[in-house]
N, C-alpha and C. Protein backbone atom coordinates (compact mmCIF):
# COMPACT_ATOMS: atom_id res chain seq x y z
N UNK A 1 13.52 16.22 48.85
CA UNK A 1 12.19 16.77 48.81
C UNK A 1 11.99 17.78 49.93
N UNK A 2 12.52 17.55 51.22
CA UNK A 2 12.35 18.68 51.76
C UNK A 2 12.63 20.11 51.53
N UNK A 3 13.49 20.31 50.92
CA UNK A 3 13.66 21.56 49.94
C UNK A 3 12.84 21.89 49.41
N UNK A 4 12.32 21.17 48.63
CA UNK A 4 10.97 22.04 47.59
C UNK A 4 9.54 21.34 47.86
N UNK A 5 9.32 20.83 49.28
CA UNK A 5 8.41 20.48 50.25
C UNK A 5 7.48 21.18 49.90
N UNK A 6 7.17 22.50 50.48
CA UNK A 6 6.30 23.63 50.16
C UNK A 6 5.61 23.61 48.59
N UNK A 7 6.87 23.31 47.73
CA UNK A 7 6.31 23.51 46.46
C UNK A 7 5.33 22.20 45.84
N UNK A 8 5.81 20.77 46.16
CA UNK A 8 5.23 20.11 45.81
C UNK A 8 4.18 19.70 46.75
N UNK A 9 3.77 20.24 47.83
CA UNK A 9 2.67 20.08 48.66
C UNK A 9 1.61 21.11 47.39
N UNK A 10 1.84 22.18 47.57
CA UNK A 10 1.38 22.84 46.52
C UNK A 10 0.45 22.07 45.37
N UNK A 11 1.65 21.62 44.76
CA UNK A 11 1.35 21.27 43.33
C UNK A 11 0.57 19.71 43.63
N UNK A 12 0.90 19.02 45.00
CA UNK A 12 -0.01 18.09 44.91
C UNK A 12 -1.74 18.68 44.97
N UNK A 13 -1.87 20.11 46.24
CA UNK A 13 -3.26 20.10 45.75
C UNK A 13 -3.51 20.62 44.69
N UNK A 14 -2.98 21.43 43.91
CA UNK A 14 -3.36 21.89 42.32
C UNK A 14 -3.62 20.86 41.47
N UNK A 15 -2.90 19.27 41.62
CA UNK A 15 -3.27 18.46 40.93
C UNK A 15 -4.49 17.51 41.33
N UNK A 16 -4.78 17.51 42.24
CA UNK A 16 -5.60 16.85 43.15
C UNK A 16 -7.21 18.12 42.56
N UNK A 17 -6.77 18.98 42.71
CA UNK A 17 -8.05 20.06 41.57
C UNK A 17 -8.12 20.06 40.40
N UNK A 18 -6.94 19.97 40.04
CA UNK A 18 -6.86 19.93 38.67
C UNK A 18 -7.57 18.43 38.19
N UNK A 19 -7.40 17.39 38.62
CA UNK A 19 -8.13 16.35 38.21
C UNK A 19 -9.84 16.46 38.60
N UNK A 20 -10.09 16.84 39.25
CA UNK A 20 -11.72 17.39 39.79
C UNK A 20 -12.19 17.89 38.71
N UNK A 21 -11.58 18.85 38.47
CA UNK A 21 -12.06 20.18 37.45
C UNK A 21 -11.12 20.56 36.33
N UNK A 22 -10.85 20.63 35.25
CA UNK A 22 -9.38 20.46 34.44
C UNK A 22 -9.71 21.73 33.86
N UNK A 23 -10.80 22.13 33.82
CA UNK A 23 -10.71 23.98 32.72
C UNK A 23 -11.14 24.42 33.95
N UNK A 24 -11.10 24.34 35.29
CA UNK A 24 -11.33 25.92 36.34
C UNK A 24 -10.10 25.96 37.08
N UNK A 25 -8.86 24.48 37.34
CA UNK A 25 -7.62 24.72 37.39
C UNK A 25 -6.53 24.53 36.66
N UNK A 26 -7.05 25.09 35.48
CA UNK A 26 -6.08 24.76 34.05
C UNK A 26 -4.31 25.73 34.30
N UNK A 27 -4.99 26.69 34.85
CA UNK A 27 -3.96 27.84 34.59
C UNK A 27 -3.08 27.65 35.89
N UNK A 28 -3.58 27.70 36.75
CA UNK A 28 -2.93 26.97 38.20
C UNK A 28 -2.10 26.22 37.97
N UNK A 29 -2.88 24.68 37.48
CA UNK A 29 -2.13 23.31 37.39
C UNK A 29 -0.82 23.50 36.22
N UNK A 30 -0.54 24.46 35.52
CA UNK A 30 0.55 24.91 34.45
C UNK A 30 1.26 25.63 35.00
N UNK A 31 1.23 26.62 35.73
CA UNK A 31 1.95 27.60 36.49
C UNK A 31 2.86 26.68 37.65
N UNK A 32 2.17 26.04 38.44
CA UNK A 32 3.20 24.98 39.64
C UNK A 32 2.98 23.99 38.85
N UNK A 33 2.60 23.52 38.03
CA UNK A 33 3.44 21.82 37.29
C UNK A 33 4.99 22.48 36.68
N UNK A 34 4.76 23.94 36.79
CA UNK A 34 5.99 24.02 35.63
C UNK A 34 7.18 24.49 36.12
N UNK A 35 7.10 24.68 37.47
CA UNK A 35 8.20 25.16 38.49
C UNK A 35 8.41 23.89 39.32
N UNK A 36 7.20 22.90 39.52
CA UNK A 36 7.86 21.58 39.51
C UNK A 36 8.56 20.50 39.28
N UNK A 37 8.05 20.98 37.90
CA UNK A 37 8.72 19.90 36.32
C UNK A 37 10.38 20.50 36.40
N UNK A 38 10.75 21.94 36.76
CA UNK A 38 12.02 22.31 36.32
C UNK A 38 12.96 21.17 37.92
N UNK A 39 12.63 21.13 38.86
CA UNK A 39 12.84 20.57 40.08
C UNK A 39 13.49 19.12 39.47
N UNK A 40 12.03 18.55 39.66
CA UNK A 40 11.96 17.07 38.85
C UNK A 40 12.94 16.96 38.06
N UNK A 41 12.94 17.35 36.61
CA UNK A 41 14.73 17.25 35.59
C UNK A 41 15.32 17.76 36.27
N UNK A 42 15.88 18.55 37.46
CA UNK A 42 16.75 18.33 37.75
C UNK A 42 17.79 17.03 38.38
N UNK A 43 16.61 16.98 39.34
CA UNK A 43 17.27 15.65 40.00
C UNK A 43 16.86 14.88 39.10
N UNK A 44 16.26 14.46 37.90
CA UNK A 44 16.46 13.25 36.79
C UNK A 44 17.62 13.22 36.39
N UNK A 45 18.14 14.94 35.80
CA UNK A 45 19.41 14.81 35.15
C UNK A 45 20.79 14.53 36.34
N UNK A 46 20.60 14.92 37.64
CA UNK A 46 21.02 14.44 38.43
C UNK A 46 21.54 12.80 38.34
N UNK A 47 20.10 12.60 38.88
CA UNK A 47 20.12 10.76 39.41
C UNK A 47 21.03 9.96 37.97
N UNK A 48 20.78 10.47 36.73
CA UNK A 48 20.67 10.00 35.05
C UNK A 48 22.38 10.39 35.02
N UNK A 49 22.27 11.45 35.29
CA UNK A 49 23.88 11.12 35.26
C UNK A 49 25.00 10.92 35.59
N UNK A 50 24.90 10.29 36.62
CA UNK A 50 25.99 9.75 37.63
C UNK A 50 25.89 8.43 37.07
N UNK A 51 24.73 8.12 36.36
CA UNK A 51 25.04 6.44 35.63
C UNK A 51 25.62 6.54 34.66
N UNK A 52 25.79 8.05 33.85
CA UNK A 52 25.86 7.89 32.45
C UNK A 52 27.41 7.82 32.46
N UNK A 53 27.94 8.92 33.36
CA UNK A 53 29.19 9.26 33.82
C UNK A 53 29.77 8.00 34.33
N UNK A 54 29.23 7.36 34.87
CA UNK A 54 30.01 6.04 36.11
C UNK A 54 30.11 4.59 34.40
N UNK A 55 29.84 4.64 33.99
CA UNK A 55 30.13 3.96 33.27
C UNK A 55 28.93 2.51 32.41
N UNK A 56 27.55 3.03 33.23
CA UNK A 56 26.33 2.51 33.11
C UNK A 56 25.25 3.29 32.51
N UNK A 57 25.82 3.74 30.83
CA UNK A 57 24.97 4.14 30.16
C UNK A 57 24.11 3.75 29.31
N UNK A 58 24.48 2.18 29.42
CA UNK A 58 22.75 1.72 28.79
C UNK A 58 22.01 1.19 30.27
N UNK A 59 21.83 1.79 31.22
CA UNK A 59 21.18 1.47 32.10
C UNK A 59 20.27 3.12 32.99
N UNK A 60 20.75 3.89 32.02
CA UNK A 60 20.36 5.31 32.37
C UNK A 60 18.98 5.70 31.97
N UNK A 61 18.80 5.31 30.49
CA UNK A 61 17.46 5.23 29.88
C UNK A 61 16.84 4.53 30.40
N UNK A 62 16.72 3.09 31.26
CA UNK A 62 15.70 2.39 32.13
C UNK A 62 15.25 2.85 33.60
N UNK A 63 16.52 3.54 34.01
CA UNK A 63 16.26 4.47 35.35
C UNK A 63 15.66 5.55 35.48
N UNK A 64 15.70 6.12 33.93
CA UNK A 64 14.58 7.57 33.65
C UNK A 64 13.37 7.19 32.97
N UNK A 65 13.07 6.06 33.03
CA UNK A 65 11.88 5.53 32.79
C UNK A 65 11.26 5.15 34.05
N UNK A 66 11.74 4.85 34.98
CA UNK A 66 11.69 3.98 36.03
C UNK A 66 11.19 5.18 36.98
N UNK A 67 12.20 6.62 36.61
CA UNK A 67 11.59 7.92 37.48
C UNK A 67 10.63 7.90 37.00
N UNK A 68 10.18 8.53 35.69
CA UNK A 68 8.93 8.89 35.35
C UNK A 68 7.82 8.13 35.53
N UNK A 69 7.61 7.07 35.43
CA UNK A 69 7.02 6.52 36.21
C UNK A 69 6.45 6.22 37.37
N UNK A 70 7.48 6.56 38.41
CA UNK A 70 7.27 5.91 39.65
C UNK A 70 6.40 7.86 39.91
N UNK A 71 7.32 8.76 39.29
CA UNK A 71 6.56 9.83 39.56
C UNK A 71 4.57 9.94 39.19
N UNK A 72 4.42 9.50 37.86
CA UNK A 72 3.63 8.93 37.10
C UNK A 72 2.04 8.05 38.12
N UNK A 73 2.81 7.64 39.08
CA UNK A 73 2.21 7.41 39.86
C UNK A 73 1.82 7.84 40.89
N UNK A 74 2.26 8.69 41.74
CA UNK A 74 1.87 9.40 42.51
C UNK A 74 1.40 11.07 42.11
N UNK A 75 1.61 11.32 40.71
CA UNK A 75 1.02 12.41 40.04
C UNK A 75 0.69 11.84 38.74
N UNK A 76 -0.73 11.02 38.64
CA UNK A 76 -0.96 10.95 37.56
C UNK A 76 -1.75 11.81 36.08
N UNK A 77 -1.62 12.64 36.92
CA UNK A 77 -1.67 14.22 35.71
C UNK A 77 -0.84 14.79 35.69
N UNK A 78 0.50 14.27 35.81
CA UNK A 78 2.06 14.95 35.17
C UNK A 78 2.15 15.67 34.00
N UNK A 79 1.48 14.34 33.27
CA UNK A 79 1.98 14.80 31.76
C UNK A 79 1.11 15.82 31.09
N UNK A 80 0.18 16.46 31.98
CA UNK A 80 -0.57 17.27 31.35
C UNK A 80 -0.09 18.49 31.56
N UNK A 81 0.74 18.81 32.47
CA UNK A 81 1.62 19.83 32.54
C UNK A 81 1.67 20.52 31.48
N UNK A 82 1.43 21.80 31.24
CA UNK A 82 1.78 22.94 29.55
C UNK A 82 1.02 22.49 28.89
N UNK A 83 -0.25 21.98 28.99
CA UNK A 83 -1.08 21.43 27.95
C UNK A 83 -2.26 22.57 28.30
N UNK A 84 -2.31 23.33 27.18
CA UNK A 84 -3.62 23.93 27.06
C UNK A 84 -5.33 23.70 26.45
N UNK A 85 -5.98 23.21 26.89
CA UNK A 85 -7.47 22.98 26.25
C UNK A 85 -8.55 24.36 26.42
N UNK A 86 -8.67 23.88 25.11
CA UNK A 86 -9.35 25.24 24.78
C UNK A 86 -10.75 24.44 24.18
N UNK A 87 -11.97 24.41 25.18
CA UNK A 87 -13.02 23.62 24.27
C UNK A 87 -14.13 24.49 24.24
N UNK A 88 -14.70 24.55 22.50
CA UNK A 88 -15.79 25.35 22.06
C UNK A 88 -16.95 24.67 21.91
N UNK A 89 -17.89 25.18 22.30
CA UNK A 89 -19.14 23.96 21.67
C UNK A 89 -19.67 23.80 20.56
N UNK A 90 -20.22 22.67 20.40
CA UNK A 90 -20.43 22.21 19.16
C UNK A 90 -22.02 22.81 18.92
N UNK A 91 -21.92 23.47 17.59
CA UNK A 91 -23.45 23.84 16.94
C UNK A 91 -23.57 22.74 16.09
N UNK A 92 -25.00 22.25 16.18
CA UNK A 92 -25.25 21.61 15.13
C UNK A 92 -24.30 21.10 14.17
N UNK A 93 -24.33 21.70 12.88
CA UNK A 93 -23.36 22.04 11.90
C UNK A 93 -21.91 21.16 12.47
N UNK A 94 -21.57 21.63 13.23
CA UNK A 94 -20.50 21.25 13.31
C UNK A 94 -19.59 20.10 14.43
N UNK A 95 -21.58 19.07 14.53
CA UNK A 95 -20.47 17.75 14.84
C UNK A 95 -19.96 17.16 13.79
N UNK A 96 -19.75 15.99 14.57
CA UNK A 96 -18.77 15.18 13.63
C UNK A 96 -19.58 14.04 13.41
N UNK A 97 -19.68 13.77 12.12
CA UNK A 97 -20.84 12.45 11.83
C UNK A 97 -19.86 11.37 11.23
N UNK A 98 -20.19 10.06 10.89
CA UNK A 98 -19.39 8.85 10.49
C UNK A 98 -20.48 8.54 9.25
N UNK A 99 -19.96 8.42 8.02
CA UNK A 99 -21.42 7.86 7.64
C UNK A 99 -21.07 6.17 8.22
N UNK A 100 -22.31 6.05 7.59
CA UNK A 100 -23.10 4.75 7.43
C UNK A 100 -22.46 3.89 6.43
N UNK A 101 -21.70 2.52 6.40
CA UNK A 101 -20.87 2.24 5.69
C UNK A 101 -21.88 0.26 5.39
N UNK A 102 -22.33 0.07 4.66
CA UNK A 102 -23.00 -0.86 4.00
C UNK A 102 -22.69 -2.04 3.68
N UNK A 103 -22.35 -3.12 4.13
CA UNK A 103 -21.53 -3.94 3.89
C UNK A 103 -22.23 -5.29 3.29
């Protein structure tokens, strides 16, 4: 991590805004989640395959669960990374109603 220190200090406060406010640091939080995210698979595919290679490949899929996760936790707006919301408002017309179901 000291290597890309700078970057994920970064991206911790973009996410730390990005959870505050999600459409005024939408474009931010995509731009450094996504130079982060390339970091991150690396050292996944890293860490993932020295098990896969060493001879502990059904134990590779629980250790890249085990990253994402543990990452998951200390950035829990990871996965929103490349996710674009685009929200319009609703006129009249065009909520969404349920009917009334009679039983």
């Amino acid at each position: 991590m000291n290597l890309n220190q700078e970057l994920f200090e970064r991206f911790r406060r973009t996410h730390d805004n990005y959870a505050l406010n999600p459409q005024k640091f939408q474009s931010e939080f995509n731009k450094i989640g996504s130079e982060a995210m390339e970091v991150i698979r690396e050292y996944e595919d890293r860490l993932c395959g020295m098990t896969e290679s060493g001879g502990y490949s059904k134990y590779s899929g629980n250790l890249a669960e085990k990253y994402q996760n543990e990452l998951r936790r200390i950035f829990p707006k990871i996965d929103s990374v490349g996710i674009v919301v685009e929200e319009e408002p609703l006129s009249g017309e065009d909520e969404f109603v349920l009917p009334k179901i009679n039983l």
